[in-house]
C-alpha atoms as a PDB file:
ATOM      1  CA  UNK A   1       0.000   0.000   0.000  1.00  0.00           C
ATOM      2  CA  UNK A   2       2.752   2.234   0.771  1.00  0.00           C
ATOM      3  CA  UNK A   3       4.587   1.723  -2.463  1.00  0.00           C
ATOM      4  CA  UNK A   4       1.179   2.899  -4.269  1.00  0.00           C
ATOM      5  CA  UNK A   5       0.568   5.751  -2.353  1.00  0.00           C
ATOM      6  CA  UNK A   6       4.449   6.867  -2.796  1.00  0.00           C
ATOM      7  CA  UNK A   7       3.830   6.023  -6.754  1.00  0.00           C
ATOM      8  CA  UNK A   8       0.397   8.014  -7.202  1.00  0.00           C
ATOM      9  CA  UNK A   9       1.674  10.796  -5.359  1.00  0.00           C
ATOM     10  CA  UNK A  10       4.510  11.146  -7.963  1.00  0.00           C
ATOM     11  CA  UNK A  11       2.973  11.005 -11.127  1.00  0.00           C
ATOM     12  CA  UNK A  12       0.231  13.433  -9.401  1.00  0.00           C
ATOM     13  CA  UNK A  13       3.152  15.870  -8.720  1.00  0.00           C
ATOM     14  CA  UNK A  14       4.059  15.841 -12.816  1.00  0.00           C
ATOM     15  CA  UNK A  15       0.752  16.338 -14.078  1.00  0.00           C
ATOM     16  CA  UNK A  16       0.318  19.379 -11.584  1.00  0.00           C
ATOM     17  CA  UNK A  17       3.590  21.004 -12.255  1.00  0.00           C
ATOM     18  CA  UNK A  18       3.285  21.001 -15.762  1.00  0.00           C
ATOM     19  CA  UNK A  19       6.139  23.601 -16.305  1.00  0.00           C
ATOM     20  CA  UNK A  20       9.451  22.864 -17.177  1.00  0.00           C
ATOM     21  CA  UNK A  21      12.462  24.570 -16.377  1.00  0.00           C
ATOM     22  CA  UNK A  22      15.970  24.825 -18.361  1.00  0.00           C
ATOM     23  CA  UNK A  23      18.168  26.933 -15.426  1.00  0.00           C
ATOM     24  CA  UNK A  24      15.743  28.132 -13.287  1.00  0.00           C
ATOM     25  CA  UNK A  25      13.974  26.510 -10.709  1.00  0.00           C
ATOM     26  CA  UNK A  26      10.698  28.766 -10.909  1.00  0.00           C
ATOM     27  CA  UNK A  27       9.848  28.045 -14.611  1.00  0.00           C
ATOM     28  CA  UNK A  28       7.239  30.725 -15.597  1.00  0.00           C
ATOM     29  CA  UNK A  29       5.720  29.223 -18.913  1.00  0.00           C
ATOM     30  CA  UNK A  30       5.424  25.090 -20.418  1.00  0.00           C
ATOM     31  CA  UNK A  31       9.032  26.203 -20.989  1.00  0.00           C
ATOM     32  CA  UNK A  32      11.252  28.538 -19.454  1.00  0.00           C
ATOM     33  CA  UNK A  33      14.894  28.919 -20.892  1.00  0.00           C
ATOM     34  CA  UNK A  34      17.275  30.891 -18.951  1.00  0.00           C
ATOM     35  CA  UNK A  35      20.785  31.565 -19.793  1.00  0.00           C
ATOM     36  CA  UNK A  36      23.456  32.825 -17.671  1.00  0.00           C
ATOM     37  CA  UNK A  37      23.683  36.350 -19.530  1.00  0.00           C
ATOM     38  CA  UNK A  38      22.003  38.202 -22.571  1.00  0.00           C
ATOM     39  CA  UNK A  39      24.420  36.984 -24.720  1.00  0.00           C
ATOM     40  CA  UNK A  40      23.831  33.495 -24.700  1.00  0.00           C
ATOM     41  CA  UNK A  41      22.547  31.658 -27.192  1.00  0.00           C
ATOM     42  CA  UNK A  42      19.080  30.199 -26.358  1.00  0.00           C
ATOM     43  CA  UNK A  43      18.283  28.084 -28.608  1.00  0.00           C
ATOM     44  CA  UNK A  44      20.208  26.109 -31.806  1.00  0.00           C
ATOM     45  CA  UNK A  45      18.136  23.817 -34.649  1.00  0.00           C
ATOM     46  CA  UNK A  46      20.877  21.959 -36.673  1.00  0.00           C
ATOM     47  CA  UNK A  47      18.902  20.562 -38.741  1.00  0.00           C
ATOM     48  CA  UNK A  48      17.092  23.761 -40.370  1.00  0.00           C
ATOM     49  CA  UNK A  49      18.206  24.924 -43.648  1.00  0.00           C
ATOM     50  CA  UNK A  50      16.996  26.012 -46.528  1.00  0.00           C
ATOM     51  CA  UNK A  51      18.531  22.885 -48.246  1.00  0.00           C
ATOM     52  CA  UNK A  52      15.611  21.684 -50.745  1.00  0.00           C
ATOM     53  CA  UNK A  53      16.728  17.907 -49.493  1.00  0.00           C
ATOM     54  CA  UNK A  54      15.882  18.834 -46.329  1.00  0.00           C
ATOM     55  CA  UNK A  55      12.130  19.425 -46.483  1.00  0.00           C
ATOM     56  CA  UNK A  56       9.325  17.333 -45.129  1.00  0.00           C
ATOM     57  CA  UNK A  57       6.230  16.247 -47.390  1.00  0.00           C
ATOM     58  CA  UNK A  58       4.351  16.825 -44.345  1.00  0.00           C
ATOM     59  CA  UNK A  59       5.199  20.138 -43.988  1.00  0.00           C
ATOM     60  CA  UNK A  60       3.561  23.318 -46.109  1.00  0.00           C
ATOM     61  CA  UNK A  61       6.079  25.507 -46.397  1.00  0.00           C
ATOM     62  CA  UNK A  62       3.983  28.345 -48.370  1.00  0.00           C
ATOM     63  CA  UNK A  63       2.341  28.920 -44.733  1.00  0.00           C
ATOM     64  CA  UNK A  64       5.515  29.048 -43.039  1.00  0.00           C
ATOM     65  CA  UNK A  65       5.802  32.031 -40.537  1.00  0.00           C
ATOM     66  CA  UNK A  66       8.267  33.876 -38.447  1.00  0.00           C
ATOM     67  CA  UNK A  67       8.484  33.747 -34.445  1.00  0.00           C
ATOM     68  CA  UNK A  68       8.016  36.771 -32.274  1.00  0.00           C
ATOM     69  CA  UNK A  69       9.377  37.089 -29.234  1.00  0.00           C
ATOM     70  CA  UNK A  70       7.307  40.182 -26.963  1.00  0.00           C
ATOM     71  CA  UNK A  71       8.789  41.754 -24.008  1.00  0.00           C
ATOM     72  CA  UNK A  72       8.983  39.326 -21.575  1.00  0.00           C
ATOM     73  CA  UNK A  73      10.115  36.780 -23.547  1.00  0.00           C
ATOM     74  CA  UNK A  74       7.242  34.662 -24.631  1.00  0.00           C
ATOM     75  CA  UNK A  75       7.314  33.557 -28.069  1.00  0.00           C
ATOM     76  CA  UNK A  76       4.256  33.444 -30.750  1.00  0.00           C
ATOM     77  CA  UNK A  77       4.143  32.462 -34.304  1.00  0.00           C
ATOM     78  CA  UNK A  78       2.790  35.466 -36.591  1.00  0.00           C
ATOM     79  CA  UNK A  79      -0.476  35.940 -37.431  1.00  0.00           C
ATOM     80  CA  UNK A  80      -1.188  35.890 -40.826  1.00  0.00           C
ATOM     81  CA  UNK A  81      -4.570  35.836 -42.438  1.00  0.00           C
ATOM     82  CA  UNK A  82      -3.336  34.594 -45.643  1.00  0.00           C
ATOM     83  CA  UNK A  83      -5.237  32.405 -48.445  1.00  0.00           C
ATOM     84  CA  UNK A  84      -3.638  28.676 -49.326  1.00  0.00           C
ATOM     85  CA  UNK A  85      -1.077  30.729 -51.272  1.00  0.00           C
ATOM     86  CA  UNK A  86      -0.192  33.512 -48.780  1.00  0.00           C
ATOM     87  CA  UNK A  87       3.238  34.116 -47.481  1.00  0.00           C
ATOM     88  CA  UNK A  88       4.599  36.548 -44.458  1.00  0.00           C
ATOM     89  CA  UNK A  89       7.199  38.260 -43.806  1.00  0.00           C
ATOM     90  CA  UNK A  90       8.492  38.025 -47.360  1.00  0.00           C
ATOM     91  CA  UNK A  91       9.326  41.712 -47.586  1.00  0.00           C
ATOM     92  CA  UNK A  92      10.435  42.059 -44.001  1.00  0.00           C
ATOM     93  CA  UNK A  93      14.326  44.153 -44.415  1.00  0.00           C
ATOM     94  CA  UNK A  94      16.321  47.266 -44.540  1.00  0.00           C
ATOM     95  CA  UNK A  95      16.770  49.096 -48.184  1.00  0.00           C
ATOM     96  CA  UNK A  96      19.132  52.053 -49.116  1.00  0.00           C
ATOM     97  CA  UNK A  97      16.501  54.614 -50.938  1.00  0.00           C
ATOM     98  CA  UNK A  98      18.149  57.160 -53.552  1.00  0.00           C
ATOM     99  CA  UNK A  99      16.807  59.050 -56.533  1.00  0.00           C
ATOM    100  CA  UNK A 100      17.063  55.932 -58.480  1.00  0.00           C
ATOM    101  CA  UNK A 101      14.373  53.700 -58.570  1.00  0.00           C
ATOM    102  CA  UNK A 102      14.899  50.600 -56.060  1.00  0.00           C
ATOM    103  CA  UNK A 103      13.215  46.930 -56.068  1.00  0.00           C
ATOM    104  CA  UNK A 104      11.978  45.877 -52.407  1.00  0.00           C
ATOM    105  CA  UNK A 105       9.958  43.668 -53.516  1.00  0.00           C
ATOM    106  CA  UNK A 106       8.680  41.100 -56.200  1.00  0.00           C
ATOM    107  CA  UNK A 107       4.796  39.928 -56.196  1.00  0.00           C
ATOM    108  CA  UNK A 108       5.109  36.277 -57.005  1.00  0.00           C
ATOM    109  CA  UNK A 109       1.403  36.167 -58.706  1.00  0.00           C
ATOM    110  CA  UNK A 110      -0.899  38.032 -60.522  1.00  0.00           C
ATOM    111  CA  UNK A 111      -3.464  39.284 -58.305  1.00  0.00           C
ATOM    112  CA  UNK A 112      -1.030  39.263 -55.339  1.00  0.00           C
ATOM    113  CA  UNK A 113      -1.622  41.896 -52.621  1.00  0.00           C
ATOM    114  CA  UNK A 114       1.238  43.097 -50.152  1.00  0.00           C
ATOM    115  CA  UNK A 115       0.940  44.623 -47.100  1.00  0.00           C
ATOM    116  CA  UNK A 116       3.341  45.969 -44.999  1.00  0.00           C
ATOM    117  CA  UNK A 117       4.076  48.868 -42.401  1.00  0.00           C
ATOM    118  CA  UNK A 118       7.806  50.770 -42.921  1.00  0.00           C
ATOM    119  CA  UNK A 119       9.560  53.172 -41.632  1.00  0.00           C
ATOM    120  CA  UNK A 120      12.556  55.700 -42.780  1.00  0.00           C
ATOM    121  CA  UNK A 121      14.557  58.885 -42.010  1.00  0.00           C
ATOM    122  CA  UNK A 122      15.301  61.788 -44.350  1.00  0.00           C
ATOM    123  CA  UNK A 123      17.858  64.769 -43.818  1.00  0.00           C
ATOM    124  CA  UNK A 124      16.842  67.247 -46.743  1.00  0.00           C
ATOM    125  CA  UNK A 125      19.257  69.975 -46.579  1.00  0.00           C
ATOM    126  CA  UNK A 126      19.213  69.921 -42.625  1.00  0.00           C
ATOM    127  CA  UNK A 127      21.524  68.371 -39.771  1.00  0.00           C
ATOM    128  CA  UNK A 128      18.844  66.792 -37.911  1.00  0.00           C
ATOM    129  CA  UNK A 129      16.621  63.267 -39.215  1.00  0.00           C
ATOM    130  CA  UNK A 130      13.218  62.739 -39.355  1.00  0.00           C
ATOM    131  CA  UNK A 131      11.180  59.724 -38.796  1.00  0.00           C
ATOM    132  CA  UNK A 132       8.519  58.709 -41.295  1.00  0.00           C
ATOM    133  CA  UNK A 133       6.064  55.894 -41.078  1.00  0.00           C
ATOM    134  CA  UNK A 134       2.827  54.283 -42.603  1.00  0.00           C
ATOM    135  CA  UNK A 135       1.437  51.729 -43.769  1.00  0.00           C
ATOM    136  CA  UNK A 136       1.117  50.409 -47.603  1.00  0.00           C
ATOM    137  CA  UNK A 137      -0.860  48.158 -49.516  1.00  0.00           C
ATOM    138  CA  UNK A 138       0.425  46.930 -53.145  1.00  0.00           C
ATOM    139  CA  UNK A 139      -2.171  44.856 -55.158  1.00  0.00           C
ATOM    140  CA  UNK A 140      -1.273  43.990 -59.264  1.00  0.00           C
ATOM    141  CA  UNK A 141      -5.146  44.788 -59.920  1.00  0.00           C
ATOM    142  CA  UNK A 142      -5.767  47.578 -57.366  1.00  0.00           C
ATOM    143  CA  UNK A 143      -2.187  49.906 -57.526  1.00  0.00           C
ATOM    144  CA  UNK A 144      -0.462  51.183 -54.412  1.00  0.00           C
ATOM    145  CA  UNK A 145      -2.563  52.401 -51.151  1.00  0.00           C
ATOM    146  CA  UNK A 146      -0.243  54.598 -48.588  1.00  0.00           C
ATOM    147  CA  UNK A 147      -2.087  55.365 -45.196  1.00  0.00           C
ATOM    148  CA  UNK A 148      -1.497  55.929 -41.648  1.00  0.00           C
ATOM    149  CA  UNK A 149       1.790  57.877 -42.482  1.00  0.00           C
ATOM    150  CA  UNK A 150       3.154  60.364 -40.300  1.00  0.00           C
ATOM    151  CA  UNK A 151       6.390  62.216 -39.798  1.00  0.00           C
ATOM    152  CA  UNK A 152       8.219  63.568 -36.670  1.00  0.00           C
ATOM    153  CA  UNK A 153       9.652  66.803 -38.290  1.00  0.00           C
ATOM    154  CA  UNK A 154       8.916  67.289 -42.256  1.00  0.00           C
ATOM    155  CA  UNK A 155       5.518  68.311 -42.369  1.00  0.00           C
ATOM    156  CA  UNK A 156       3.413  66.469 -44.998  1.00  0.00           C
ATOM    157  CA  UNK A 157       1.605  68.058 -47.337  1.00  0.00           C
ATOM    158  CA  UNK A 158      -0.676  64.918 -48.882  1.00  0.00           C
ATOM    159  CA  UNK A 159      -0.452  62.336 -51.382  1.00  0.00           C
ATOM    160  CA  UNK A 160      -0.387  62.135 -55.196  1.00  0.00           C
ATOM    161  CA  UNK A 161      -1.788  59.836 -57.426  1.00  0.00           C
ATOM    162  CA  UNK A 162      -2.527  57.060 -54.404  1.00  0.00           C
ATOM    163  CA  UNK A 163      -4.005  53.877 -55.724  1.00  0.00           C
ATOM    164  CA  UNK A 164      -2.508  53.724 -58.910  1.00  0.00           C
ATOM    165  CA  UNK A 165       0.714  52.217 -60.358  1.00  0.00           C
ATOM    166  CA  UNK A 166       3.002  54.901 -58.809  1.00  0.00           C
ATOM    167  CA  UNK A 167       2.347  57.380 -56.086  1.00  0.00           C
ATOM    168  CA  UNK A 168       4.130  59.592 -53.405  1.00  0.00           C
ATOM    169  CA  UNK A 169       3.999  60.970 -49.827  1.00  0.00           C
ATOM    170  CA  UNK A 170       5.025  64.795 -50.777  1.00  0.00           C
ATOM    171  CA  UNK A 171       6.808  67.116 -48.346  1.00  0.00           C
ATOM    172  CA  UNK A 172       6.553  70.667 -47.850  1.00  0.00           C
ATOM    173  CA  UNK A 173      10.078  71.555 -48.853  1.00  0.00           C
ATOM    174  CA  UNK A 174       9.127  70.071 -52.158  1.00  0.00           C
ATOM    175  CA  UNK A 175      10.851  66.521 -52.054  1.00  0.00           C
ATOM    176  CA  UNK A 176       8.537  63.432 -51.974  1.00  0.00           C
ATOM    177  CA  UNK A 177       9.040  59.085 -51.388  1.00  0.00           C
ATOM    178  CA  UNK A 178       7.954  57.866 -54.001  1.00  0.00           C
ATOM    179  CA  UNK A 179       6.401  54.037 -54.510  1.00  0.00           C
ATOM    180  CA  UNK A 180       5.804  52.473 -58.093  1.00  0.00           C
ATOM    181  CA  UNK A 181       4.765  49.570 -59.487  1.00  0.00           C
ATOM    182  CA  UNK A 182       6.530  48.243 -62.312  1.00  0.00           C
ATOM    183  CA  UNK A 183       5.151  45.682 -63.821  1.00  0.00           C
ATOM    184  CA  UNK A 184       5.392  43.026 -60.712  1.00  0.00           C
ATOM    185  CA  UNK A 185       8.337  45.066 -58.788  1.00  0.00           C
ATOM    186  CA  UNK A 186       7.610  47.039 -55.874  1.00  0.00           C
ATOM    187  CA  UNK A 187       9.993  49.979 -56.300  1.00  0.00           C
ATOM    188  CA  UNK A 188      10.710  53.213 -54.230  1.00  0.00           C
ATOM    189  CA  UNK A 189      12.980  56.201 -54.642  1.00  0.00           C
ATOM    190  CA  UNK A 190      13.356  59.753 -53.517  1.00  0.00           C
ATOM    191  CA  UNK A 191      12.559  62.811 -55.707  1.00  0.00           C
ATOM    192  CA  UNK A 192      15.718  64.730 -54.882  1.00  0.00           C
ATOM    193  CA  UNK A 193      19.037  63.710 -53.219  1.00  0.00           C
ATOM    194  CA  UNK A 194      20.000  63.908 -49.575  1.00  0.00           C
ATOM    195  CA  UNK A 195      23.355  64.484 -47.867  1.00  0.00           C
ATOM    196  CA  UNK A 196      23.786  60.731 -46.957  1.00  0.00           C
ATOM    197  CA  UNK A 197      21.832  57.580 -47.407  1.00  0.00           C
ATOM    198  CA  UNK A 198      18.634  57.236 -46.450  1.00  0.00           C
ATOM    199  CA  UNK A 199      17.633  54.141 -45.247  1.00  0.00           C
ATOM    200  CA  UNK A 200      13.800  52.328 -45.427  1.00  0.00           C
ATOM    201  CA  UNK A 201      12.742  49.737 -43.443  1.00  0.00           C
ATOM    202  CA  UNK A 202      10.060  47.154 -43.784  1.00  0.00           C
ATOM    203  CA  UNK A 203       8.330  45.066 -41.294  1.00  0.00           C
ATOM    204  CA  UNK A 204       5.477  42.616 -40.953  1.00  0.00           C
ATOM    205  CA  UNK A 205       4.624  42.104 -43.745  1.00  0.00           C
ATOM    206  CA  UNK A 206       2.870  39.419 -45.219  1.00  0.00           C
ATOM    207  CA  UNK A 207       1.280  38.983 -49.694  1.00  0.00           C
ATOM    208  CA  UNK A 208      -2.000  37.456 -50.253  1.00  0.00           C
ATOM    209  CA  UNK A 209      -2.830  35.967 -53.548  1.00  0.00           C
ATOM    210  CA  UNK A 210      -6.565  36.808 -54.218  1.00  0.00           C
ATOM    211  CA  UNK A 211      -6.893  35.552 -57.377  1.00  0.00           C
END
């Protein structure tokens, strides 16, 4: 009877735990990895590559989406409310942005639509930077779509030509961004030079294919 009791009591212990602790004794999740500093490596697949001999049948890789880890650590797939065909984070990066037209990004259908937030800084003529963000939406059948954009400094006078193949987020001093679509390239420049590079940035993103 004893050995019974001693045995039921154990395996009720696991099921109520339930947490599991890699170098801490106070786990606060199913998992809870803790490394000695910040910059330890937490985690290492071997096995992932993007070696074509490597890839499961099992496995739809055209719904494959990046991990984001919040402020206290907790890690979540992205959300993506994509069709059988959808992809995220595809345009996700950091681009260089002259007056010369610039690819970010190539819709890989007809009837695609990208989405994506970005963000950028601009020095026209003056010492100091300012931050610009929106949002944009790129569609083969419906143009470009620029909204929620704001800047920090440069005042913003409007848009031009927004929803068709090319349009701009204009400036008061006169300069503009400027988005196109060129055939199925996503492309962005800036209407007048600046005294060093400007760099864009792009973030969650995530193309639809609608057609």
């Amino acid at each position: 009877m004893k050995r019974l009791f001693i045995t039921l009591y154990l395996v009720l212990s696991t099921y109520g735990l339930g947490q599991v602790g890699v170098n801490t004794s106070t786990p606060q999740a199913t998992l809870d990895v803790v490394t000695p500093t910040v910059t330890d490596k937490v985690l290492k697949l071997s096995t992932v590559t993007n070696n074509v001999t490597n890839s499961l049948s099992d496995i739809n890789y055209a719904k494959g989406a990046p991990l984001y880890i919040d402020d206290n650590g907790y890690v979540y797939k992205v959300y993506t409310p994509a069709a059988a065909l959808g992809l995220s984070g595809v345009a996700d990066g950091n681009f260089t942005i002259t007056t010369a037209w610039s690819t970010l990004y190539t819709l890989p259908f007809s009837g695609s639509i990208l989405d994506f937030s970005f963000y950028t800084n601009f020095s026209f003529g003056a010492a100091s930077r300012a931050l610009i963000a929106g949002r944009v939406s790129v569609g083969t059948g419906t143009g470009i779509n620029i909204y929620g954009h704001n800047s920090s400094v440069l005042p913003i006078t409007g848009l031009s030509n927004n929803l068709t193949a090319e349009t701009s987020i204009n400036f008061a001093a006169g300069a503009s961004l400027q988005f196109r679509l060129n055939g199925m390239d996503l492309q962005a420049k800036l209407s007048e030079s600046i005294p060093s590079d400007s760099f864009l940035t792009i973030y969650g993103s995530n193309v639809t294919r609608t057609q």
